[in-house]
Protein backbone atom coordinates (compact mmCIF):
# COMPACT_ATOMS: atom_id res chain seq x y z
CA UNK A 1 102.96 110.35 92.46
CA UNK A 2 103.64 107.72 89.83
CA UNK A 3 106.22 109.90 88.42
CA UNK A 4 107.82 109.48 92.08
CA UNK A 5 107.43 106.09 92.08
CA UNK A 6 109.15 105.38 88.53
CA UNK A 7 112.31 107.78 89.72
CA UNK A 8 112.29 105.94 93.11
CA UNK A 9 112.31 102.42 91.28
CA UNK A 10 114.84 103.42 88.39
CA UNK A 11 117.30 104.89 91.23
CA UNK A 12 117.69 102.06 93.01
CA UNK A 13 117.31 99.44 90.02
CA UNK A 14 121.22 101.44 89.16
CA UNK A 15 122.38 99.85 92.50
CA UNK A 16 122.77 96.46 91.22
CA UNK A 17 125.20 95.45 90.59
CA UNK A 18 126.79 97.22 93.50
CA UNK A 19 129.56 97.82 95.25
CA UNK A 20 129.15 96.98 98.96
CA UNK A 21 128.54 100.26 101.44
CA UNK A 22 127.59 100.07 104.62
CA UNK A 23 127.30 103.63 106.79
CA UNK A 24 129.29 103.64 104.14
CA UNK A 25 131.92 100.59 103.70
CA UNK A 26 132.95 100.40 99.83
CA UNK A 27 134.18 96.94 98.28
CA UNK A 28 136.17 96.33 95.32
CA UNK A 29 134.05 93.66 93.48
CA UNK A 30 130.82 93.71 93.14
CA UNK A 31 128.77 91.02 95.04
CA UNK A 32 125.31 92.54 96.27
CA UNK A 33 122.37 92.91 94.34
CA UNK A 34 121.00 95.70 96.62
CA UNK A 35 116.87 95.37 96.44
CA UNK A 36 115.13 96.52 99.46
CA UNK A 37 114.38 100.51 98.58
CA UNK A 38 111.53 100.79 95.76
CA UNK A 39 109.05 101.72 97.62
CA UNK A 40 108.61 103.54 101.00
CA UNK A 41 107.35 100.34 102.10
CA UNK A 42 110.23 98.72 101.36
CA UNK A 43 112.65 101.19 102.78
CA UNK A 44 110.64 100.94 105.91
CA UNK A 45 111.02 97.38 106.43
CA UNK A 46 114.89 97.44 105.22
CA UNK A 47 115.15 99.75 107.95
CA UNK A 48 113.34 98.04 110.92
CA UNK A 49 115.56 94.64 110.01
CA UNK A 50 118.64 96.58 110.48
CA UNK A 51 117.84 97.89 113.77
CA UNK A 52 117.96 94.68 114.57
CA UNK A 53 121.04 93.73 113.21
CA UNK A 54 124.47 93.66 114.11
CA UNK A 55 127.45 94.23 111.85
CA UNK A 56 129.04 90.58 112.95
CA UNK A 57 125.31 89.37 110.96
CA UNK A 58 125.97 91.78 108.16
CA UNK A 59 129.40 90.10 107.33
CA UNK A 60 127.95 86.88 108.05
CA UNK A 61 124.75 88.02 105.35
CA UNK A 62 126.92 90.02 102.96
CA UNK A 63 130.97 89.44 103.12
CA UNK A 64 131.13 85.56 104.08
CA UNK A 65 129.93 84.00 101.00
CA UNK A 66 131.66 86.27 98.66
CA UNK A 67 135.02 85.31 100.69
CA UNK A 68 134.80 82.46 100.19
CA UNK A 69 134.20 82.86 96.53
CA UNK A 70 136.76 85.33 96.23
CA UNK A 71 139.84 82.69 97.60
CA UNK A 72 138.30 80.04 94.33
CA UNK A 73 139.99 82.46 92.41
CA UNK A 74 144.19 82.41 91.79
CA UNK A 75 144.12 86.10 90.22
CA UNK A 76 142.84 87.64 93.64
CA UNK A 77 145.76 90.33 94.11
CA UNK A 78 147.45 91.54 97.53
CA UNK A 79 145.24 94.79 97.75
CA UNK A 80 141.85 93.11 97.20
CA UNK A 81 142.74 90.65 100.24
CA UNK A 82 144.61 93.30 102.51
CA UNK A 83 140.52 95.61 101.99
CA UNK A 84 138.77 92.16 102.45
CA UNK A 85 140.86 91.64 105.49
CA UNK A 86 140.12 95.02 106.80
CA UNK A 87 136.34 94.96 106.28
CA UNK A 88 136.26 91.67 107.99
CA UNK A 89 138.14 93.35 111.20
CA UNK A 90 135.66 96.48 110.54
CA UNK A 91 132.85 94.15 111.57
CA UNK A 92 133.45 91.32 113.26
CA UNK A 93 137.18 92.55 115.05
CA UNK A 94 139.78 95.12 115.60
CA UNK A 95 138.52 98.32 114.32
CA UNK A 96 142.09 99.78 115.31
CA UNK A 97 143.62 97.16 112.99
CA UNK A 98 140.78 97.56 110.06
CA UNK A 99 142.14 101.38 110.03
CA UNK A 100 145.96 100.45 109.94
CA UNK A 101 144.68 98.25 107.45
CA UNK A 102 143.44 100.69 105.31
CA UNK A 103 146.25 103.61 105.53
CA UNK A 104 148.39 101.10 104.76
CA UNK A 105 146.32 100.41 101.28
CA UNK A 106 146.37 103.98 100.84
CA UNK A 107 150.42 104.12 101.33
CA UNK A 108 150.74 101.62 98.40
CA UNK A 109 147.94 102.53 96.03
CA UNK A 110 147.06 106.31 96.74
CA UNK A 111 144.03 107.83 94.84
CA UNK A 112 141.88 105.10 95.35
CA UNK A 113 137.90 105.74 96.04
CA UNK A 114 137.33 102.81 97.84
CA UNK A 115 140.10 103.26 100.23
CA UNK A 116 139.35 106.97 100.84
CA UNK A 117 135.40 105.85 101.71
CA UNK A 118 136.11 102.91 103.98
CA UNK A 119 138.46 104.90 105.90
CA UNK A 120 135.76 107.44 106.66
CA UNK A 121 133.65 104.65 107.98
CA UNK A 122 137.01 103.29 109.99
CA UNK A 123 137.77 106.47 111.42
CA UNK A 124 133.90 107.01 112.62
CA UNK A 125 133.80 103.97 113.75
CA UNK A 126 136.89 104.16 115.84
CA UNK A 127 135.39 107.76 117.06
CA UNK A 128 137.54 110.17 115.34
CA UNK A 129 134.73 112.38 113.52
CA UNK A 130 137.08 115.09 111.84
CA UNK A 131 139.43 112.34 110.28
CA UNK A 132 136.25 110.75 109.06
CA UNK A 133 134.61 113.82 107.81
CA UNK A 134 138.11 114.57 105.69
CA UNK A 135 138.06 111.01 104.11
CA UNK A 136 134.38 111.14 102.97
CA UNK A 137 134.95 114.87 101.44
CA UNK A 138 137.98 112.71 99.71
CA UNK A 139 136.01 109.64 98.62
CA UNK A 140 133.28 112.44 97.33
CA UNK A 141 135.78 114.26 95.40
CA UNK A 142 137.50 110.79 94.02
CA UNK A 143 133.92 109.55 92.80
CA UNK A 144 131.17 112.13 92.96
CA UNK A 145 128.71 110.03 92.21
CA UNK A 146 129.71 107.77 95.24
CA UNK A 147 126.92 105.34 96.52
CA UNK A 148 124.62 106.55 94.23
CA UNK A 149 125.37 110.43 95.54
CA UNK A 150 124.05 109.63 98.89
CA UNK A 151 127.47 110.40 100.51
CA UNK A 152 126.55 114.01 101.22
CA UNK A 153 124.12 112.86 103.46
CA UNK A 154 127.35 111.11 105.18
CA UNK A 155 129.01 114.04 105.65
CA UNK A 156 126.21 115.91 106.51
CA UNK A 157 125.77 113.81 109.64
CA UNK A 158 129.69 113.10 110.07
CA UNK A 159 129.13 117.38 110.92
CA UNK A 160 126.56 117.00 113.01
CA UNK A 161 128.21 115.06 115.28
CA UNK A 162 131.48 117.21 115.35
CA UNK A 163 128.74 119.94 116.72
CA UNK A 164 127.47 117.94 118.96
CA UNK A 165 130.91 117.26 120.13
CA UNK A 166 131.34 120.91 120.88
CA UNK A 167 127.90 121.80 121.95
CA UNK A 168 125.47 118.88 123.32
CA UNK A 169 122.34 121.77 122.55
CA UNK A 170 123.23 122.51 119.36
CA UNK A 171 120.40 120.45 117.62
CA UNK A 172 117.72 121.82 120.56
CA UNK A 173 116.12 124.39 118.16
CA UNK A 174 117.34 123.44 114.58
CA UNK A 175 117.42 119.98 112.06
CA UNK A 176 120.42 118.33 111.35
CA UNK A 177 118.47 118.11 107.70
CA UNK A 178 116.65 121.22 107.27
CA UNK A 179 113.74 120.60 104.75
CA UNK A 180 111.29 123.35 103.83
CA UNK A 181 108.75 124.30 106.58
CA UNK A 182 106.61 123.39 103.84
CA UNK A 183 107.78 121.02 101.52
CA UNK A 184 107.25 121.84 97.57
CA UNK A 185 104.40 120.55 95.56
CA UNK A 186 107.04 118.75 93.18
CA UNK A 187 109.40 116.09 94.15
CA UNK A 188 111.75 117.44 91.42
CA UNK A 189 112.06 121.04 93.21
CA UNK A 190 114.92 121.77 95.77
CA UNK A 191 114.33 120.30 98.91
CA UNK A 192 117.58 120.76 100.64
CA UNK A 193 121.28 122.67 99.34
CA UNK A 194 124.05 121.04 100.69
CA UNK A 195 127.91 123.02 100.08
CA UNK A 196 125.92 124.73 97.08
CA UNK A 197 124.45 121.18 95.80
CA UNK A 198 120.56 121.41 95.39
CA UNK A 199 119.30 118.21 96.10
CA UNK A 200 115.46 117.24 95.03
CA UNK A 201 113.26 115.48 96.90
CA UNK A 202 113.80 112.22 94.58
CA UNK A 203 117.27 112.44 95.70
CA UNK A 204 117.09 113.61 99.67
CA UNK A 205 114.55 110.62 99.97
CA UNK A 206 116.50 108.24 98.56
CA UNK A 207 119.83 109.24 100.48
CA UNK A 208 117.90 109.22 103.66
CA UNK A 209 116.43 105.42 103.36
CA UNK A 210 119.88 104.14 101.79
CA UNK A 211 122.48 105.46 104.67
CA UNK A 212 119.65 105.64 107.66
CA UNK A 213 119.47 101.18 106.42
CA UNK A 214 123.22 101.50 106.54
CA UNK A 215 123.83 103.47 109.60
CA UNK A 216 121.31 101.65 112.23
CA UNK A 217 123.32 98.32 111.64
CA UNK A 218 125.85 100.70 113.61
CA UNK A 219 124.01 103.16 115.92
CA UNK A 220 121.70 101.83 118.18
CA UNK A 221 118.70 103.93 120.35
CA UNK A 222 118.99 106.50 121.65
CA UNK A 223 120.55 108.97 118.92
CA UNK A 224 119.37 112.06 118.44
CA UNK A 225 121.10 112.34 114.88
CA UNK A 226 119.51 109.08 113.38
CA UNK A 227 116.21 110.13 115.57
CA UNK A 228 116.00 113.40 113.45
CA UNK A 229 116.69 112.03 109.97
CA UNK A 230 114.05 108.97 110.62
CA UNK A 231 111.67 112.24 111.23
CA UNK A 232 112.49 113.66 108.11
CA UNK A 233 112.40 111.42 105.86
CA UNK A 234 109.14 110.68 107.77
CA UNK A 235 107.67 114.12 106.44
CA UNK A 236 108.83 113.12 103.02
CA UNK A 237 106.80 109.87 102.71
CA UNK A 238 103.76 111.65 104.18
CA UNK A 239 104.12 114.40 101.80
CA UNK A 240 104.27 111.97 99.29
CA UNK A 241 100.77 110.22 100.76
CA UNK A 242 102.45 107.35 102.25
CA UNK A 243 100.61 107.52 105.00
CA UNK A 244 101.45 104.32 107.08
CA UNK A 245 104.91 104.42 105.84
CA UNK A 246 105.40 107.74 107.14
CA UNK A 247 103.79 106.87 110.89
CA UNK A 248 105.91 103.78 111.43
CA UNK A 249 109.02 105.62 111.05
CA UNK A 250 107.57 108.05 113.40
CA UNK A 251 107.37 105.12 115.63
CA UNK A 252 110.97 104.37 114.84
């Protein structure tokens, strides 16, 4: 358990500083010291405060200030403004114009990880699941270790909705995360293989609480995708003996 702990902690103590994500939006400087996901606890309430936000607050809480800061400075170049510009349409305007915003970044300055990962998020969030599915394969093969390696889990749900697209029962008998029926003794055994990757539970943990804080700024009740991945990582943080943890998302 402590062992779980210490991984936990030391995981998330690599996010700082970080580049912004959100479900998963990717900046170019670094101006978040991310904080909320040592303990189960803590992913819990990071969670809960996001299902209560909106993503016009999360500019105002995370984008605004750095902005600001960012125009102080005379070296700021064309393509840091044109991706600041787009985030800021991403969540407080045109989502249309956020996505021209961002091939057009791409056009000038292919190759690019952040570009390829915000235009996953732009194309989800303008509803066009395949284009975003392509974009966070790209950002994944650009930087594998992209937001901390959570990013599987992004396109792991960026394919569950393209089934549920073609088939509205598709999730009636199955997960859209299919852990163990029972889960090993070890949080350092394979608790889930995604396109070949084994993934411990250290890591499937972990990518749950960071894109399920991300991705309920976005999705609101009733989802059945964000319903089912709450319930795993649920099982996880019982598992692990975090018993109150593990009811209130449950309750979630």
């Amino acid at each position: 358990m402590r062992k779980t702990v210490l991984y936990l902690t030391l995981f998330f103590l690599t996010l700082a500083p970080f580049n912004i994500a959100l479900a998963c939006l990717q900046g170019f400087e670094d101006f978040w010291f991310y904080d909320k996901f040592l303990t189960p606890k803590n992913y819990l309430k990071g969670i809960q405060e996001s299902m209560t936000r909106t993503p016009a607050e999360m500019y105002e809480q995370r984008f605004k200030n750095a902005e600001s800061h960012a125009h102080d400075h005379d070296n700021q170049d064309e393509l840091n403004k044109t991706h600041r510009e787009a985030i800021k349409e991403l969540l407080t305007g045109d989502k249309s114009k956020a996505l021209n915003l961002l091939l057009e970044i791409e056009e000038k300055h292919p190759g690019l990880y952040p570009t390829a990962s915000n235009l996953g998020t732009a194309y989800e969030l303008n509803g066009k699941n395949q284009d975003a599915l392509k974009w966070i394969k790209e950002g994944i093969k650009r930087n594998k270790e992209s937001h901390q390696g959570t990013e599987w889990l992004h396109a792991l749900i960026l394919e569950a909705k393209i089934n549920l697209e073609n088939n509205p029962a598709y999730y009636d008998n199955k997960r859209v995360l299919e852990l163990p029926e029972k889960i090993p003794e070890s949080n350092e055994e394979t608790y889930f293989t995604y396109n070949g990757q084994n993934l411990n539970g250290i890591e499937v943990e972990a990518a749950l609480a960071y894109q399920l804080q991300e991705r309920v700024v976005f999705i609101k009740p009733h989802d059945i995708i964000v319903a089912d991945l709450l319930f795993s990582l649920s099982r996880i943080a019982a598992h692990n003996k975090h018993f109150e943890p593990a009811i209130e998302i449950l309750n979630l």
